[in-house]
Protein backbone atom coordinates (compact mmCIF):
# COMPACT_ATOMS: atom_id res chain seq x y z
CA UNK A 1 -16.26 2.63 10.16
CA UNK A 2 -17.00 -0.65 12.53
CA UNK A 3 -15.34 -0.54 15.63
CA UNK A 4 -12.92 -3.46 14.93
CA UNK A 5 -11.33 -2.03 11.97
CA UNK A 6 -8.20 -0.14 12.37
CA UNK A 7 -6.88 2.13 9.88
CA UNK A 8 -3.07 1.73 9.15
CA UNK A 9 -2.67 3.38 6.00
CA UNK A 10 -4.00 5.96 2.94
CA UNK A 11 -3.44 4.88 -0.67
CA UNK A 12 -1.24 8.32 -1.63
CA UNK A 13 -0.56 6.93 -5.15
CA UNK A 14 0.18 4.68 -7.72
CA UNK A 15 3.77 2.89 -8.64
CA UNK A 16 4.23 2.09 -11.93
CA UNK A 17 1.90 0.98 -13.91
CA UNK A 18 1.64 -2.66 -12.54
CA UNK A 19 -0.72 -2.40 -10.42
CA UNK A 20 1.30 -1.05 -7.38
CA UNK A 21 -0.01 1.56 -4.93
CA UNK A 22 2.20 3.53 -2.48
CA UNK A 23 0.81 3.59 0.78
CA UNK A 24 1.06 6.86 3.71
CA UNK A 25 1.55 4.37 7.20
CA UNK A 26 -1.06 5.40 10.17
CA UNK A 27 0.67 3.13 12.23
CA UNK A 28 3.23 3.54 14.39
CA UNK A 29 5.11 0.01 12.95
CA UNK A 30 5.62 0.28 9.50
CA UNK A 31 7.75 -3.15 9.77
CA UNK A 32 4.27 -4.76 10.51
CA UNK A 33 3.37 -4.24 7.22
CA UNK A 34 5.59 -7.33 6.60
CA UNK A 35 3.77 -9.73 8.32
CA UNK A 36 -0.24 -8.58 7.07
CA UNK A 37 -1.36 -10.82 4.76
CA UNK A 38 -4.28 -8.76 3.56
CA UNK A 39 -5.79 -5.10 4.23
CA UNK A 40 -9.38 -3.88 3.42
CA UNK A 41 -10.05 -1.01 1.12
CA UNK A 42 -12.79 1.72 2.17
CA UNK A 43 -14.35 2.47 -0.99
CA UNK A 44 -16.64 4.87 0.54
CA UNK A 45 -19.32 2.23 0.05
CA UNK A 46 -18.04 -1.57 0.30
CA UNK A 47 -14.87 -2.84 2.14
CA UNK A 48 -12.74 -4.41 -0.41
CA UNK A 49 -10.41 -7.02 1.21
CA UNK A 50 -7.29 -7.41 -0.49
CA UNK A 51 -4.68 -10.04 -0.48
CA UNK A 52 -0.85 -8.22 0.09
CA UNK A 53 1.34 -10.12 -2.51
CA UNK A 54 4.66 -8.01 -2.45
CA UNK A 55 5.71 -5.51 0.46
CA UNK A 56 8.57 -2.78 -0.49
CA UNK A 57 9.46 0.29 1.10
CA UNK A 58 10.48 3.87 -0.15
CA UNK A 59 11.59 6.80 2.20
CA UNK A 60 8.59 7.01 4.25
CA UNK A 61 6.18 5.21 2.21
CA UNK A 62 5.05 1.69 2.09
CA UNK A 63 4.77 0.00 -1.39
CA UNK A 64 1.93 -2.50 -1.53
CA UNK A 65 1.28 -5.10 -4.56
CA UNK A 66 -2.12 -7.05 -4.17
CA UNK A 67 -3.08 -10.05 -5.69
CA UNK A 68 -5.25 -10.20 -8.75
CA UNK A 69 -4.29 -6.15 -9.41
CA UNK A 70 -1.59 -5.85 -12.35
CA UNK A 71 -2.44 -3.01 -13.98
CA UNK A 72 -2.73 0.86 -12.69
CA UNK A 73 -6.19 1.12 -14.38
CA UNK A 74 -7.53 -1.58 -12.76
CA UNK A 75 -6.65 0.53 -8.75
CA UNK A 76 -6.07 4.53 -9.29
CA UNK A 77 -9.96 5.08 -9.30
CA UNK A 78 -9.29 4.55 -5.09
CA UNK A 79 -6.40 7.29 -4.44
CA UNK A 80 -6.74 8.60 -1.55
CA UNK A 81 -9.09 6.27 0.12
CA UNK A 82 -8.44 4.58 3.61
CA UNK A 83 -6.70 1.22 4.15
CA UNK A 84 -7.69 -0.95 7.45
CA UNK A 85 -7.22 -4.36 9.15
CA UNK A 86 -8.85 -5.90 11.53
CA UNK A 87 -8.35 -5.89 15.55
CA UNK A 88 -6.95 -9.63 15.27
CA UNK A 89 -4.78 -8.81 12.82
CA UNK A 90 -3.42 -5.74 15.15
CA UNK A 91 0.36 -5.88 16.92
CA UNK A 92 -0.84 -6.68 20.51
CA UNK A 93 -0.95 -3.70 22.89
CA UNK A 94 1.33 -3.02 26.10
CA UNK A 95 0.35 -2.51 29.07
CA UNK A 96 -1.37 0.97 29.33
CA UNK A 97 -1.36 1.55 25.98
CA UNK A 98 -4.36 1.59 23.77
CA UNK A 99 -5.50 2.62 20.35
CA UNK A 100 -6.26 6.05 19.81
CA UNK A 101 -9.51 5.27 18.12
CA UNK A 102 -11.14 3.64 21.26
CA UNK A 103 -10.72 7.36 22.92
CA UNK A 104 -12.13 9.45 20.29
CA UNK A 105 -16.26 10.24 21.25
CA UNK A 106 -15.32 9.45 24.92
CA UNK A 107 -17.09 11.91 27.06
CA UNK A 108 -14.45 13.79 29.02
CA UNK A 109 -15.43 14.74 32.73
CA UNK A 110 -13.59 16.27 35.68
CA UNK A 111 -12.84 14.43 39.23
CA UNK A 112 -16.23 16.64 40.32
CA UNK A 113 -18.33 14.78 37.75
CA UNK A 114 -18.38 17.90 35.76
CA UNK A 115 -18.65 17.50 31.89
CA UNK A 116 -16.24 18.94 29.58
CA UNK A 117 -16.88 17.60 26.13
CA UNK A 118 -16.23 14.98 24.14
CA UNK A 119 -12.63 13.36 22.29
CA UNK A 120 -12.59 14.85 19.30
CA UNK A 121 -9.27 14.00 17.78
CA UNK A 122 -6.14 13.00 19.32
CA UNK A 123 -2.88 15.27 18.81
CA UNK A 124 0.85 13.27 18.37
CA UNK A 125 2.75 16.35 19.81
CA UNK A 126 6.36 13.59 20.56
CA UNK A 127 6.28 14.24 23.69
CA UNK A 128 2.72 13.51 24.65
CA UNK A 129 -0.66 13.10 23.27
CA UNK A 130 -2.87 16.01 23.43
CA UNK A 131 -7.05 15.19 23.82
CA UNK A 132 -8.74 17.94 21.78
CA UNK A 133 -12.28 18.09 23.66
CA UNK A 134 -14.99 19.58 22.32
CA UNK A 135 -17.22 21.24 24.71
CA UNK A 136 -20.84 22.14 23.91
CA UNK A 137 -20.31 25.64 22.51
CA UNK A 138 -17.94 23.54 20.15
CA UNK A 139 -14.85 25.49 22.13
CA UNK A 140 -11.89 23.36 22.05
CA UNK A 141 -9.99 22.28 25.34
CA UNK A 142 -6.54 21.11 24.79
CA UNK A 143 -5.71 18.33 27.45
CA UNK A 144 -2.23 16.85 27.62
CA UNK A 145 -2.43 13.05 28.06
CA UNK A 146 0.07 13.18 31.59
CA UNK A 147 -0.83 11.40 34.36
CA UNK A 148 -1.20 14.77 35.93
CA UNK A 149 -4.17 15.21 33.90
CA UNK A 150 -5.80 12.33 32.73
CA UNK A 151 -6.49 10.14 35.57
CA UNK A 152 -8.42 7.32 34.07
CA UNK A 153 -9.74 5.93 30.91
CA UNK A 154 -13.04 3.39 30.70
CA UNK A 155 -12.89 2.21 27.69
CA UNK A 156 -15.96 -0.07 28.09
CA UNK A 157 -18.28 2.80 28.79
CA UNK A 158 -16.05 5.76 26.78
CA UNK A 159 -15.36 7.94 29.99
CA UNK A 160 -12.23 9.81 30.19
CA UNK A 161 -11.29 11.37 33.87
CA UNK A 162 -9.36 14.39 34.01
CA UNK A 163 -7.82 16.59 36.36
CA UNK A 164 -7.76 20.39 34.99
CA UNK A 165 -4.72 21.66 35.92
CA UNK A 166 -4.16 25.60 36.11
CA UNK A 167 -4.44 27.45 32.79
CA UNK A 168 -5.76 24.51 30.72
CA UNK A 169 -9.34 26.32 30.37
CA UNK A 170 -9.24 30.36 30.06
């Protein structure tokens, strides 16, 4: 996926037969749904770019009706695929924060300049975010995302500066 598309929802199913999908948020605003006016489809093969007509919501799902789609035949054949938007259509970012795509494949070293993998995925624990780093045996380091331990983030050239604190490799 291009590096300015953001991911902020999977299609989990249809609702109803008008054309209606329900939507699993990957975004930590579901309100913002509210104010997108469109959201592309990742076929797998072609971005489809979709105008958002109708916006609902239903326990923790998001209800989406698009334009030009009024009929369940014509969008169950993409269950289960992604839904993005674009980096200008993102909620602008806080200070220190970032979003957690722009981490994953950063090369991880220590304060020594020694190399300890590479962002593989990025844990929600609540609390804190946990790095899982890959290492070249493909052994997994766990690194909580504390200030303790992660001492600096370049984004521009994906390099992620860690202290190891006690016990956090065997």
């Amino acid at each position: 996926m291009e590096n300015n598309m953001l991911r902020v929802g999977v299609f989990a199913n249809t609702h109803g037969i008008a054309g209606e999908i329900k939507v699993y948020p990957t975004t930590d605003d579901v309100e913002r749904f509210k104010k997108l006016k469109k959201v592309y489809l990742d076929t797998g093969k072609e971005l489809l770019e979709w105008e958002i007509t109708n916006v609902k919501f239903f326990k923790n799902m998001v209800i989406l009706k698009f334009k030009g789609i009024n009929n369940i035949n014509d969008i169950e054949k993409y269950k289960g695929k992604d839904l993005y938007i674009t980096r200008e259509q993102a909620v602008p970012l806080e200070e220190d924060e970032y979003f957690l795509c722009d981490v994953i494949g950063s090369l991880v070293v220590t304060e020594d300049g020694m190399e300890l993998g590479v962002v593989k995925e990025v844990l929600q624990t609540g609390a804190n975010d946990v790095y899982v780093v890959e290492d070249q045996e493909k052994k997994e380091i766990l690194l909580p995302v504390i200030k303790d331990c992660i001492l600096d983030i370049d984004f521009e050239h994906k390099i992620v500066k860690a202290h190891l604190m006690p016990g956090l490799i065997d």
